[in-house]
N, C-alpha and C. Protein backbone atom coordinates (compact mmCIF):
# COMPACT_ATOMS: atom_id res chain seq x y z
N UNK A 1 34.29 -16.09 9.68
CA UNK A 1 34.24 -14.68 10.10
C UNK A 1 32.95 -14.05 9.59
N UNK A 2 32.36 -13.52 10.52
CA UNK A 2 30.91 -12.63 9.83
C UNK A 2 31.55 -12.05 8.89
N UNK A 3 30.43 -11.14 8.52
CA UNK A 3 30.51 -10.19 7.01
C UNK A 3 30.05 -8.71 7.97
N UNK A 4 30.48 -7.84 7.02
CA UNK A 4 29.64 -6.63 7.29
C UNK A 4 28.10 -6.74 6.90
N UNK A 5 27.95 -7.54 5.31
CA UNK A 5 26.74 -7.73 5.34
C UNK A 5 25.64 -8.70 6.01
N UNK A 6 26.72 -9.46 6.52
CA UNK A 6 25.63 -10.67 7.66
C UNK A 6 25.42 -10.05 8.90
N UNK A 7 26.23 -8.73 9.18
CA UNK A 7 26.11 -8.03 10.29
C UNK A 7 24.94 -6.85 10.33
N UNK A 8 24.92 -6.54 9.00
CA UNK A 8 23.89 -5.46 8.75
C UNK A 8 22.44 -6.02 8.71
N UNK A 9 22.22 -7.55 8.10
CA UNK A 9 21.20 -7.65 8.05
C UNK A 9 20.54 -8.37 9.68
N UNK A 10 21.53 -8.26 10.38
CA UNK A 10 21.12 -8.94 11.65
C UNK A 10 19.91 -7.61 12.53
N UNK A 11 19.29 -8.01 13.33
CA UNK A 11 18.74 -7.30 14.23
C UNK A 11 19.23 -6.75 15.00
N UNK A 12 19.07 -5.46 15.95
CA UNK A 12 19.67 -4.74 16.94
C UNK A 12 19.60 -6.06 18.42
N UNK A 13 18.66 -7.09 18.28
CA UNK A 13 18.28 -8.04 19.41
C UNK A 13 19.49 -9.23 19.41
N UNK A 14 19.50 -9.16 17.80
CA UNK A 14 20.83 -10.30 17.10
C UNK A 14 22.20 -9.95 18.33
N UNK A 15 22.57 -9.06 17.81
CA UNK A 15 23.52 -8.54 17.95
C UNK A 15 23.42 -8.31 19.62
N UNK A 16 22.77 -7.76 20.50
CA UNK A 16 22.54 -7.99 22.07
C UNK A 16 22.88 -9.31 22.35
N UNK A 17 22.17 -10.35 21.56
CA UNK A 17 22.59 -11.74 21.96
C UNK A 17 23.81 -12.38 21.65
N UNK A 18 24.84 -11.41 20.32
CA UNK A 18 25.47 -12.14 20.45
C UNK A 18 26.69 -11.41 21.63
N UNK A 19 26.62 -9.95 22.17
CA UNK A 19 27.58 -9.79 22.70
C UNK A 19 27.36 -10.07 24.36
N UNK A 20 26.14 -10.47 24.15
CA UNK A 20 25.75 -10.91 26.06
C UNK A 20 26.78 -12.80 25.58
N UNK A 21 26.30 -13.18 24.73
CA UNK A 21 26.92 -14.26 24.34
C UNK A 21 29.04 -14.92 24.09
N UNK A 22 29.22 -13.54 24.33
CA UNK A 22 31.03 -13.49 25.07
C UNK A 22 31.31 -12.95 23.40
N UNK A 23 30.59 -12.33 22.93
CA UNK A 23 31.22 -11.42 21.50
C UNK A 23 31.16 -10.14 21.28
N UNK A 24 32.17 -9.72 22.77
CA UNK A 24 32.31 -8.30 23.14
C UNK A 24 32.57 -7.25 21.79
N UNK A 25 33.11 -7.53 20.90
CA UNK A 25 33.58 -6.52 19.97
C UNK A 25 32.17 -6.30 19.11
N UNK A 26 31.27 -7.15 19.09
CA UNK A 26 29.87 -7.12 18.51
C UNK A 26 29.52 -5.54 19.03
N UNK A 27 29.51 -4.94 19.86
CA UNK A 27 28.78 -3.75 20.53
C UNK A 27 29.36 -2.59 19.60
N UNK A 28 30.60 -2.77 18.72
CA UNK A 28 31.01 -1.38 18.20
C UNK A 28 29.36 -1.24 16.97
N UNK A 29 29.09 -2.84 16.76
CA UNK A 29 28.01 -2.46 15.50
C UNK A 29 26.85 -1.75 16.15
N UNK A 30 26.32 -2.11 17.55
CA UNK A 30 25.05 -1.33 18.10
C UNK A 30 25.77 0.17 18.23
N UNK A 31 27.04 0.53 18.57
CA UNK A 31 27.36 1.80 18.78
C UNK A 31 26.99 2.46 17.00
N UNK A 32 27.56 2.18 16.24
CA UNK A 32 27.48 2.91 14.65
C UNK A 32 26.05 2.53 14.35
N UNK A 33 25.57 2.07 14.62
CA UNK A 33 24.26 2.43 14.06
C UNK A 33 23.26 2.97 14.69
N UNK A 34 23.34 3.85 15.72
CA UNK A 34 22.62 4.20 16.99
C UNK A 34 23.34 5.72 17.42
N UNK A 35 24.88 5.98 16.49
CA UNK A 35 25.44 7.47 17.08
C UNK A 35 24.56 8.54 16.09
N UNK A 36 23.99 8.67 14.79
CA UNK A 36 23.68 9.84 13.95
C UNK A 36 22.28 10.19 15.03
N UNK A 37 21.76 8.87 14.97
CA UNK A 37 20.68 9.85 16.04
C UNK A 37 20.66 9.83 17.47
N UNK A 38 21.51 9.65 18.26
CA UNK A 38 21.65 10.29 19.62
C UNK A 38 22.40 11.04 19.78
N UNK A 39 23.42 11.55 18.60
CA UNK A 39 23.81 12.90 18.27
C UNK A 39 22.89 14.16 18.03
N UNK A 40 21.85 13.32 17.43
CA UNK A 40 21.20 14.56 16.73
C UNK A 40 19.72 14.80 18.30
N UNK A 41 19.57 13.68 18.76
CA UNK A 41 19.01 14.23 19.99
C UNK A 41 19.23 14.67 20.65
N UNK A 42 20.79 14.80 21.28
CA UNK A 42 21.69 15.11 22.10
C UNK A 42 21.91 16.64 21.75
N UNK A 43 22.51 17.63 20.47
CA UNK A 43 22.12 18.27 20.09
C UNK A 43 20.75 19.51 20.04
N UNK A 44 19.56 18.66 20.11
CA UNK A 44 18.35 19.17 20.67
C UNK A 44 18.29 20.12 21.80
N UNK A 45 18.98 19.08 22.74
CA UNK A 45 18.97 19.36 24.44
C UNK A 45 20.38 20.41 24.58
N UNK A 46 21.23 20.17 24.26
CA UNK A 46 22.76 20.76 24.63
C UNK A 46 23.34 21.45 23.81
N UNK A 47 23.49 21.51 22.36
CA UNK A 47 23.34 22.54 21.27
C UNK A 47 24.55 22.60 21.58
N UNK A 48 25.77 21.41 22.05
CA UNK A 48 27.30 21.99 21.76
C UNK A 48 27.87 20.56 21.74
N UNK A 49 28.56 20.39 20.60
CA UNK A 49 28.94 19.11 20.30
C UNK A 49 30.17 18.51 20.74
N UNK A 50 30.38 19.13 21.34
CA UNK A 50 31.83 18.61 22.70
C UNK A 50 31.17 17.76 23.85
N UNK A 51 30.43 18.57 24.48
CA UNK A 51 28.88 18.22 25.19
C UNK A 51 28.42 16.75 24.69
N UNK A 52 27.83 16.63 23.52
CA UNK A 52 27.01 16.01 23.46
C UNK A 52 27.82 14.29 22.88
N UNK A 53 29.25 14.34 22.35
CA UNK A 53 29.87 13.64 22.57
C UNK A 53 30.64 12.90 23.90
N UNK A 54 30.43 13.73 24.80
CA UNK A 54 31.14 13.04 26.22
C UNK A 54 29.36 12.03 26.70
N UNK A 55 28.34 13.11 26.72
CA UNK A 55 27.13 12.24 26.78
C UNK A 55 27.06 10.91 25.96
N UNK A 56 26.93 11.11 25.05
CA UNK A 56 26.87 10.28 24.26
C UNK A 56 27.36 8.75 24.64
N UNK A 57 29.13 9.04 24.61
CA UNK A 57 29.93 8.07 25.41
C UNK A 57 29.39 7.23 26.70
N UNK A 58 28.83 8.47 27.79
CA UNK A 58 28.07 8.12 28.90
C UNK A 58 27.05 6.82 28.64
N UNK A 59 26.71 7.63 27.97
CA UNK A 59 25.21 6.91 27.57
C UNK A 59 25.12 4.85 26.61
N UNK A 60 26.02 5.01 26.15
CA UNK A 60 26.82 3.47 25.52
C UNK A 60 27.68 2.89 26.94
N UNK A 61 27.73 3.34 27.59
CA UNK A 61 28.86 2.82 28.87
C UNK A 61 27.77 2.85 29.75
N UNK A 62 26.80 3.26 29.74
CA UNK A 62 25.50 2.38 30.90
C UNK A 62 24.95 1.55 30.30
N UNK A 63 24.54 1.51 29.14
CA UNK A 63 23.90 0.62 27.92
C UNK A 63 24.62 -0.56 28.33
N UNK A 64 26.02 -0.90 28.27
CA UNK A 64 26.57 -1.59 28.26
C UNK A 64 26.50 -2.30 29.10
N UNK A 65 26.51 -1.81 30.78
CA UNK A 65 26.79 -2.24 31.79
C UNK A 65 25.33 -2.63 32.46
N UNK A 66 24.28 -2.22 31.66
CA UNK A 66 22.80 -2.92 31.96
C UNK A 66 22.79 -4.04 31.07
N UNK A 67 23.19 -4.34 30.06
CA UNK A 67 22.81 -4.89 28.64
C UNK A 67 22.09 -5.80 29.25
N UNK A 68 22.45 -6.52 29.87
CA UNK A 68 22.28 -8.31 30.62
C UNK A 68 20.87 -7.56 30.95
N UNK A 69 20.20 -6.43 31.59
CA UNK A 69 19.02 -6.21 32.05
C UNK A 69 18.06 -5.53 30.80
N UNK A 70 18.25 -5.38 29.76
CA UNK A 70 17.77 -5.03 28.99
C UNK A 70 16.27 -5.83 28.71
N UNK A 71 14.30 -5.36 28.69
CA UNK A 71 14.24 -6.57 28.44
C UNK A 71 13.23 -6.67 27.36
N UNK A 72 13.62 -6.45 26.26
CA UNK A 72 13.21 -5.91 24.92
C UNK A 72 12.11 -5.70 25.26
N UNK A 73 11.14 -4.79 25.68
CA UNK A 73 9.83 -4.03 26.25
C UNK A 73 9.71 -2.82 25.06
N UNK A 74 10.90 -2.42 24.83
CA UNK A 74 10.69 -1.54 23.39
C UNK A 74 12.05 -1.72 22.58
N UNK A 75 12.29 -1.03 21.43
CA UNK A 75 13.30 -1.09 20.48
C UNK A 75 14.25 -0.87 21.60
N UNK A 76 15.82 -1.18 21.08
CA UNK A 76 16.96 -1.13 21.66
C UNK A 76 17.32 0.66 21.53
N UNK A 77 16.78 0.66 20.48
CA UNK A 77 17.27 2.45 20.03
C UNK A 77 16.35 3.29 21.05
N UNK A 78 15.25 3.28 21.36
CA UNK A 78 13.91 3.84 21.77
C UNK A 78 14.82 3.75 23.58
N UNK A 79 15.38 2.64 23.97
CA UNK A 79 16.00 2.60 25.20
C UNK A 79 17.49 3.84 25.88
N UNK A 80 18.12 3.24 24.80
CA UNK A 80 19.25 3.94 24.70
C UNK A 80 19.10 5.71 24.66
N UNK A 81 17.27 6.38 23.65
CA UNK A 81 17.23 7.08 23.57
C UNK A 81 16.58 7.82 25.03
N UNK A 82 16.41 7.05 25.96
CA UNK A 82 16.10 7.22 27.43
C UNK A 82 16.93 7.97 28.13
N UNK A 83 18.25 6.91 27.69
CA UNK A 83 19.10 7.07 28.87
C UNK A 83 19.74 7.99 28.40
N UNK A 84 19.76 8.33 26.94
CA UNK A 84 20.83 9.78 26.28
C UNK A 84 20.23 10.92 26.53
N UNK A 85 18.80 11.06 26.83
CA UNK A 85 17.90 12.16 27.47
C UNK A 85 17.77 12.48 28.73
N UNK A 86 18.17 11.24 29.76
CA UNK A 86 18.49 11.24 31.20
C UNK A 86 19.87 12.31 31.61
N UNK A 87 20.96 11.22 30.73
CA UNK A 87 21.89 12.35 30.62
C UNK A 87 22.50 14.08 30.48
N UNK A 88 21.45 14.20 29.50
CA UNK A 88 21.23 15.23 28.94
C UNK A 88 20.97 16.17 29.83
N UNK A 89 19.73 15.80 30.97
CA UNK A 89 19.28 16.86 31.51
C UNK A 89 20.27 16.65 32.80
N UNK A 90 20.57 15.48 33.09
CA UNK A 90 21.56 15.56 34.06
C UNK A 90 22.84 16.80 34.05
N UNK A 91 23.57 17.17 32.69
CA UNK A 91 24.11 17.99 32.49
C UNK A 91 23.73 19.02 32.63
N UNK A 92 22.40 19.27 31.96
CA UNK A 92 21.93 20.65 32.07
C UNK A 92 21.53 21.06 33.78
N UNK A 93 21.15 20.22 34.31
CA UNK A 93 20.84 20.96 35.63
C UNK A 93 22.81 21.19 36.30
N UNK A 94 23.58 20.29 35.85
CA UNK A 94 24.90 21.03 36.67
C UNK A 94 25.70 22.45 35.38
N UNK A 95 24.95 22.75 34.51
CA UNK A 95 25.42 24.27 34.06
C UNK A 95 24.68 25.14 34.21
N UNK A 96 23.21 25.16 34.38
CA UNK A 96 22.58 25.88 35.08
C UNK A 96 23.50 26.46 36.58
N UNK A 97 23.93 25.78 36.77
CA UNK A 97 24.53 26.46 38.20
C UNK A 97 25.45 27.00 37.92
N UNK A 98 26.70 26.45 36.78
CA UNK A 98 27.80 27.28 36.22
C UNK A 98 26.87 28.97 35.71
N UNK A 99 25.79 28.75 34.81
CA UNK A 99 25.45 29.83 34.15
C UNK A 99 24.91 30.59 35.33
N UNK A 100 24.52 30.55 36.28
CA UNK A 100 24.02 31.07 37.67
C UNK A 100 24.97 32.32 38.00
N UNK A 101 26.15 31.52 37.89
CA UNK A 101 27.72 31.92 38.63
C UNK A 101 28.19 33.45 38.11
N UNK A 102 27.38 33.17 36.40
CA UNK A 102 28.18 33.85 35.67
C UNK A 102 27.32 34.61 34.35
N UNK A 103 25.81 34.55 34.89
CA UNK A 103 24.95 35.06 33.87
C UNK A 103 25.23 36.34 32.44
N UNK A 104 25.97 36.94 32.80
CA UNK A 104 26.71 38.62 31.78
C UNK A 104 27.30 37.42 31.05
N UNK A 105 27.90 36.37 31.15
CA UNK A 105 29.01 36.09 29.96
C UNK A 105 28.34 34.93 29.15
N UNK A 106 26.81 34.61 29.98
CA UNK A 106 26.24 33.83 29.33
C UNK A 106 25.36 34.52 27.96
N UNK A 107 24.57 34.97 28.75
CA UNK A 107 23.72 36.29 27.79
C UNK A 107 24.52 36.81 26.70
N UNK A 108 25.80 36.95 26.62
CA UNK A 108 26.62 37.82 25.16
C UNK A 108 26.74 35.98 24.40
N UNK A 109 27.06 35.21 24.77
CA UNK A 109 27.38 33.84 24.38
C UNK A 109 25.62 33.72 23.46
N UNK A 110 25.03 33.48 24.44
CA UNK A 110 23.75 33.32 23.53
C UNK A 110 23.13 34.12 22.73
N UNK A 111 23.07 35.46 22.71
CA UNK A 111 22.97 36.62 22.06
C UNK A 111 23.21 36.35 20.86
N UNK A 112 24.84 35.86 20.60
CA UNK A 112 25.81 35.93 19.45
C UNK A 112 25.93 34.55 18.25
N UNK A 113 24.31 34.58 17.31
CA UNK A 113 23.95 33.12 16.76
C UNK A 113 25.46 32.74 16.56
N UNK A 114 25.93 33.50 15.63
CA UNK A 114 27.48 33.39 14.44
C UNK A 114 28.17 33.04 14.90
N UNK A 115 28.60 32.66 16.54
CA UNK A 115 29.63 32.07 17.55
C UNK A 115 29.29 31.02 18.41
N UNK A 116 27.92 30.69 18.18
CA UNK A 116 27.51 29.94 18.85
C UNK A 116 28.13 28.58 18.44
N UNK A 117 27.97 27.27 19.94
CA UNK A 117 28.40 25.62 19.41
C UNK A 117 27.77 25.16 18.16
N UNK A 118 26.82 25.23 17.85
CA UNK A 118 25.09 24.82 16.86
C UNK A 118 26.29 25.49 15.30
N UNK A 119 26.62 26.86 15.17
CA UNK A 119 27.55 26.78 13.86
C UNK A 119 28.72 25.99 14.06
N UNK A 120 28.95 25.59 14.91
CA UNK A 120 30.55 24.42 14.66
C UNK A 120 30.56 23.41 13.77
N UNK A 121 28.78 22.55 14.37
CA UNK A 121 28.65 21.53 13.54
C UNK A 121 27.38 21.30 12.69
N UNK A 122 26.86 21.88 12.36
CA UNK A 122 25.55 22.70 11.36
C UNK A 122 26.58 22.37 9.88
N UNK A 123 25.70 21.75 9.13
CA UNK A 123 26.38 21.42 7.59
C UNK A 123 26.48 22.95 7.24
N UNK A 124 27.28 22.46 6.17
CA UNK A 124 27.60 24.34 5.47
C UNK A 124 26.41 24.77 4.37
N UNK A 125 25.81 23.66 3.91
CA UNK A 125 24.74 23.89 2.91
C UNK A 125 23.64 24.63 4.09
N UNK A 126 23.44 24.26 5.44
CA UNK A 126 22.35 24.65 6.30
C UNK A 126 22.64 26.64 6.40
N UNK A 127 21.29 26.92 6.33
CA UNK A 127 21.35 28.39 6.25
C UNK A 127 20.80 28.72 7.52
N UNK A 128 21.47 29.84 7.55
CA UNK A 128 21.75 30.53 8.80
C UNK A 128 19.95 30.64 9.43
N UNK A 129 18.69 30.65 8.75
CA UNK A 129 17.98 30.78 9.43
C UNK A 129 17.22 29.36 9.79
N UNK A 130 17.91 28.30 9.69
CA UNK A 130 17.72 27.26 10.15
C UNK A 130 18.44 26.97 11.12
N UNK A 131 19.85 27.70 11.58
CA UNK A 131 20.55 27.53 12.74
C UNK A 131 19.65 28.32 13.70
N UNK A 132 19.28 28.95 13.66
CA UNK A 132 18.61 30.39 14.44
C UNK A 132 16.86 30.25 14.97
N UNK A 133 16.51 29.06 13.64
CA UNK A 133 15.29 28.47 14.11
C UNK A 133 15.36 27.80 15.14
N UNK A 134 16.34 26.32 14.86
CA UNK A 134 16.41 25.49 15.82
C UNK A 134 17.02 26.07 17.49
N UNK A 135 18.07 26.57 17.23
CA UNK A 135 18.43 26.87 18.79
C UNK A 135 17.74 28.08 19.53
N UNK A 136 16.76 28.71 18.50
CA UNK A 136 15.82 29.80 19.28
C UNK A 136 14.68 28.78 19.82
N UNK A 137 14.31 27.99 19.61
CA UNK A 137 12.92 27.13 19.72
C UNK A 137 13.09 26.74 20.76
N UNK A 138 11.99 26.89 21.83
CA UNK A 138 11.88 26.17 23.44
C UNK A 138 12.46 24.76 23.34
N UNK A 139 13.30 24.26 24.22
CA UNK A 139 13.58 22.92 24.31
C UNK A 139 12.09 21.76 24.11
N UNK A 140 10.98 21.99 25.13
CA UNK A 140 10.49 21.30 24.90
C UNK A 140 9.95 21.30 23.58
N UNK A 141 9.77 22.09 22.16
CA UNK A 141 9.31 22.18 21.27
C UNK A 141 10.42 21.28 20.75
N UNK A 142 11.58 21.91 20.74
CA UNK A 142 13.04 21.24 19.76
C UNK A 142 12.89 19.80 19.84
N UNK A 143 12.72 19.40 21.78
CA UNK A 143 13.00 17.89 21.34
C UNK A 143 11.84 17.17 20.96
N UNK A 144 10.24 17.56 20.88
CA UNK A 144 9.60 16.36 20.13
C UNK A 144 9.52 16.90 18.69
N UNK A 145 10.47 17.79 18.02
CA UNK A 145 10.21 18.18 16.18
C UNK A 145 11.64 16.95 15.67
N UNK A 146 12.61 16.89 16.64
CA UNK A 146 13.58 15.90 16.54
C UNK A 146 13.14 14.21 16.40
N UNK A 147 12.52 13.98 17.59
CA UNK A 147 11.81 12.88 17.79
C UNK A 147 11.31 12.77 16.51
N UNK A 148 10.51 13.39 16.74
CA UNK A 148 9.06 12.93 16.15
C UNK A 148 9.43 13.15 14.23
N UNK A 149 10.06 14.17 14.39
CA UNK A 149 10.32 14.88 12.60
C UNK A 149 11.52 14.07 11.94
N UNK A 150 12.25 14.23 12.63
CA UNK A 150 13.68 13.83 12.56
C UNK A 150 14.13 12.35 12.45
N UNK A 151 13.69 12.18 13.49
CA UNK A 151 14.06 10.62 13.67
C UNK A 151 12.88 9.59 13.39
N UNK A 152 11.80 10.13 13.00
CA UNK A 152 10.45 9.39 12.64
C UNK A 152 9.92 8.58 13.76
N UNK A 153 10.33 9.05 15.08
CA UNK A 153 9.36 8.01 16.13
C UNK A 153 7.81 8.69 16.33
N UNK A 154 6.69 7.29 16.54
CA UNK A 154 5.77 7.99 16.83
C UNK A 154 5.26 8.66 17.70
N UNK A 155 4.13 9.24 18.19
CA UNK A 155 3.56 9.40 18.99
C UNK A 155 3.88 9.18 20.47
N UNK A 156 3.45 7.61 20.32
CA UNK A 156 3.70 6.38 21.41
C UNK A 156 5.08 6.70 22.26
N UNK A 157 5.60 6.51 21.14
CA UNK A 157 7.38 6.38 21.38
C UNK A 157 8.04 7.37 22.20
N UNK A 158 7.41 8.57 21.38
CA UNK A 158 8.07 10.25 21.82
C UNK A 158 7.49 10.87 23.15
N UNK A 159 6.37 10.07 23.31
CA UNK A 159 5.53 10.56 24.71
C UNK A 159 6.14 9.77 25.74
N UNK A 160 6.87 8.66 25.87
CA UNK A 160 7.34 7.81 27.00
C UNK A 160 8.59 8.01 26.99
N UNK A 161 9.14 8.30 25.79
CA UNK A 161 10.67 9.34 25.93
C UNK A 161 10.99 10.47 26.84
N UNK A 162 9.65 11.15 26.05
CA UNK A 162 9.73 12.47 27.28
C UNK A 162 9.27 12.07 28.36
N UNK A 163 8.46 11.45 28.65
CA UNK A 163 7.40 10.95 29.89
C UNK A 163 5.78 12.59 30.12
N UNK A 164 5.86 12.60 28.61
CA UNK A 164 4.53 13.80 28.61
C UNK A 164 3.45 13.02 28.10
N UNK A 165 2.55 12.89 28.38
CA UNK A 165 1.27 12.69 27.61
C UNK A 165 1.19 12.82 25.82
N UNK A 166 0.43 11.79 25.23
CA UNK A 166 0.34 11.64 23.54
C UNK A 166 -0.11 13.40 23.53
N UNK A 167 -1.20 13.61 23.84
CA UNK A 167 -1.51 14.83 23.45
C UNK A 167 -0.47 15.86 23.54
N UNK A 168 0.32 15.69 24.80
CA UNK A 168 1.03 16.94 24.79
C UNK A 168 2.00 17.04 23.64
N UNK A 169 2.09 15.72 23.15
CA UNK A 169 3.61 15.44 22.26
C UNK A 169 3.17 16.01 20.42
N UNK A 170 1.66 15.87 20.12
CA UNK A 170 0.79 16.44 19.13
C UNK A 170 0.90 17.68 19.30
N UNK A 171 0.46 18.29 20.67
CA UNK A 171 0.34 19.82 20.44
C UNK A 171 2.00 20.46 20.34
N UNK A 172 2.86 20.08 20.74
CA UNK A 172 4.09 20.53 20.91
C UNK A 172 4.65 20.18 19.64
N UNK A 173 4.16 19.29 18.99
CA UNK A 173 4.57 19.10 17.33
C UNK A 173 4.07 19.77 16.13
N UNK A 174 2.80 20.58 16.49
CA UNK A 174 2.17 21.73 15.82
C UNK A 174 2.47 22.90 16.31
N UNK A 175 2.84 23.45 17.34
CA UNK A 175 3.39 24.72 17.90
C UNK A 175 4.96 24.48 16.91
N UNK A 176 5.70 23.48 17.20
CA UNK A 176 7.01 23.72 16.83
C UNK A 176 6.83 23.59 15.21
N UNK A 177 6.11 23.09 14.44
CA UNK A 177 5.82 23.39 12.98
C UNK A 177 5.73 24.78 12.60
N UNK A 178 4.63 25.03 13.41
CA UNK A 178 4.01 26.80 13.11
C UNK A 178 5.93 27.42 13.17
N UNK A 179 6.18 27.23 14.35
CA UNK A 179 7.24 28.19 14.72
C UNK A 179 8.47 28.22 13.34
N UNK A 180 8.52 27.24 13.16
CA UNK A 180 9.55 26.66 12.18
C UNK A 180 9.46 26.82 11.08
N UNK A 181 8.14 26.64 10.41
CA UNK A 181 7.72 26.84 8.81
C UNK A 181 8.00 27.56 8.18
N UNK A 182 8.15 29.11 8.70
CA UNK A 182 8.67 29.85 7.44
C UNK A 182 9.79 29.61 7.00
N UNK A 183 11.10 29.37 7.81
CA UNK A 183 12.31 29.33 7.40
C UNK A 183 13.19 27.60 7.11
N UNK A 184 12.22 26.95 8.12
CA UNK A 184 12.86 25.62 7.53
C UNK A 184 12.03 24.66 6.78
N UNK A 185 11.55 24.61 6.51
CA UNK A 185 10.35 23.66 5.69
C UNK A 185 11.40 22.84 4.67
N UNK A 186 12.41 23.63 4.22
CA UNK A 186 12.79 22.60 3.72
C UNK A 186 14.19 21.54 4.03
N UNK A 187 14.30 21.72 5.29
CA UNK A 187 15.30 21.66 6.05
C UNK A 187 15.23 20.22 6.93
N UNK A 188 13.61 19.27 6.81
CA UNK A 188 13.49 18.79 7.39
C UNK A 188 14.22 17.26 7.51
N UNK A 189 14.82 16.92 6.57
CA UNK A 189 15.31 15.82 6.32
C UNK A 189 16.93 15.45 7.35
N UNK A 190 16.93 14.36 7.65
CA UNK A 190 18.03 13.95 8.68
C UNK A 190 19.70 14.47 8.29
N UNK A 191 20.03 14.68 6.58
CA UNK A 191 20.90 14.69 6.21
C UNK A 191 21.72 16.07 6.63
N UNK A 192 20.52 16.58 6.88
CA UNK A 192 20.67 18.45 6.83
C UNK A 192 20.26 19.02 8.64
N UNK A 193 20.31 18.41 9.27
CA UNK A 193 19.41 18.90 10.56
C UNK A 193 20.82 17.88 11.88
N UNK A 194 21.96 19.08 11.74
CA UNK A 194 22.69 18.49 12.91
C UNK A 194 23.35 17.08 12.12
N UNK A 195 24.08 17.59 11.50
CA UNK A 195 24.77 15.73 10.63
C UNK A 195 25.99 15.45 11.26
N UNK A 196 26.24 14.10 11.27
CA UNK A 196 26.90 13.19 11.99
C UNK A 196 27.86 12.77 10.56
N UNK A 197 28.89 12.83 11.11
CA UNK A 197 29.80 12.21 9.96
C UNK A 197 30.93 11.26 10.87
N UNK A 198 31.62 10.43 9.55
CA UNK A 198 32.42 9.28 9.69
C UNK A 198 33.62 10.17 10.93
N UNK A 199 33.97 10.69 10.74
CA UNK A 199 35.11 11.01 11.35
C UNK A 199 34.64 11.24 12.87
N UNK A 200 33.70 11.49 13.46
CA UNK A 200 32.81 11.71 14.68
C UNK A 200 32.47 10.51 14.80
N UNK A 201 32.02 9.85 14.44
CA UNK A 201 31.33 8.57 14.45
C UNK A 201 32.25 7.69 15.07
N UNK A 202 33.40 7.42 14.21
CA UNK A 202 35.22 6.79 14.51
C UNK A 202 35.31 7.43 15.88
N UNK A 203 35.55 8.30 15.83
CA UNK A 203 36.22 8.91 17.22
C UNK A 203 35.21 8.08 18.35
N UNK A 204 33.68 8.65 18.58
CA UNK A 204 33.18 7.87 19.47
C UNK A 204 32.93 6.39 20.11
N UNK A 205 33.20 5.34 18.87
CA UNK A 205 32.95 4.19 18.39
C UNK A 205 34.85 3.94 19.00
N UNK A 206 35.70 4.57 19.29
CA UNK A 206 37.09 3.97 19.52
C UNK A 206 37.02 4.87 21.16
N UNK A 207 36.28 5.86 21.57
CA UNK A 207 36.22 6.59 22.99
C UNK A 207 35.68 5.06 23.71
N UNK A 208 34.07 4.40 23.04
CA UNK A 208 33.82 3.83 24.08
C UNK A 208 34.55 2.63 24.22
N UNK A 209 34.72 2.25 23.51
CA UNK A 209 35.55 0.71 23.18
C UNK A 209 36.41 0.91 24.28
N UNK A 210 37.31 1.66 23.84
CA UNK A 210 38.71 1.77 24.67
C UNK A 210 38.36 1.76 26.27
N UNK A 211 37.27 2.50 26.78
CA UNK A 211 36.82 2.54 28.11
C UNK A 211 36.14 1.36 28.68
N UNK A 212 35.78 0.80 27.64
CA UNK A 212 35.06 -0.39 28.18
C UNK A 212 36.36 -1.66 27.88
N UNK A 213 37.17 -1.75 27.21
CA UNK A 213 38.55 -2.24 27.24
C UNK A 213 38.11 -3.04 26.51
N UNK A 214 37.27 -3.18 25.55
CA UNK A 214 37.06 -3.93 24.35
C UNK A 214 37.82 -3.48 22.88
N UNK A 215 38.47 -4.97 22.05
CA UNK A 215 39.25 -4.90 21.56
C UNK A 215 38.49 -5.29 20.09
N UNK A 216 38.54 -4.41 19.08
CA UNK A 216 38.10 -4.57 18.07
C UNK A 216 38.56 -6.09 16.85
């Protein structure tokens, strides 16, 4: 029987090969080590964590069903973080039309930081002008300070994510600094910026399984 630790020290490529290899339950390990940050990207874009868990799910249940086409051209995470951004906006263009429908009840919703999704799941140590930074900040600013700050991808990485130009992904990472600095500077670390915990983690890690009818 593997180990957790023969499992940890394996590669994200290991582990592709062994579940293309008929070791379906292998995929819960690419799911847990791949949910804190496509939560926290997901988040970026959708700022409501009901939201960004059904994505999420989405997003491991195409993973899955390409795997066989996968063709290591970049990290497995860097891929996945494609298709959780595909998603993303996929959603957003069908609430745009809900918010269309119904603009007055949107405007008091966003207006109102203290009720907003972003305090549901915002750690309790995070201060209120770090909630207020992040979900005031233009999307395109939010998602390369995530990328790029957050999750430590470079340049390279964050520009073919978005599909913007290196430069644009530099200047949009100094605009969103400036914007940010007074109040979060010290806020920047993964632990504190949108955290992912065990009990979220479980839940998603047993959503996709179960849909994909894989048995732990």
């Amino acid at each position: 029987m593997t180990t957790l630790l023969t499992v940890a020290a394996e590669t994200d490529i290991d582990l592709i090969n062994r579940v293309l290899n008929g070791e379906q339950a292998v995929y819960e390990q690419l799911i847990r080590r791949h949910n804190s940050s496509l939560f926290r990207i997901g988040m970026s874009f959708l700022k409501n964590d009901a939201d960004v868990e059904d994505v999420m799910q989405i997003t491991y249940v195409k993973a899955w069903e390409h795997l066989s086409t996968f063709r290591q051209e970049a990290a497995f995470g860097t891929w996945l973080k494609r298709i959780m951004i595909n998603e993303c906006n996929q959603l957003l263009k069908k609430q745009k039309q809900i918010v269309n429908e119904n603009i007055d009840h949107h405007d008091t919703a966003t207006n109102n930081i203290k009720e907003s999704p972003v305090s549901n799941v915002l750690n309790k140590e995070l201060s209120m002008a770090m909630e207020k930074a992040l979900t005031e900040l233009p999307e395109k600013y939010r998602a390369v300070f995530l990328l790029r700050v957050v999750e430590g991808m470079n340049v390279i990485q964050t520009a073919g994510i978005l599909n913007i130009s290196q430069v644009n992904v530099k200047v949009r990472l100094i605009r969103a600094k400036l914007m940010l600095k007074q109040k979060v500077s010290n806020y920047y670390k993964n632990d504190l910026v949108f955290p992912f915990h065990l009990i979220r983690c479980d839940r998603i890690v047993n959503n996709v399984l179960n849909e994909l009818n894989i048995k732990k």
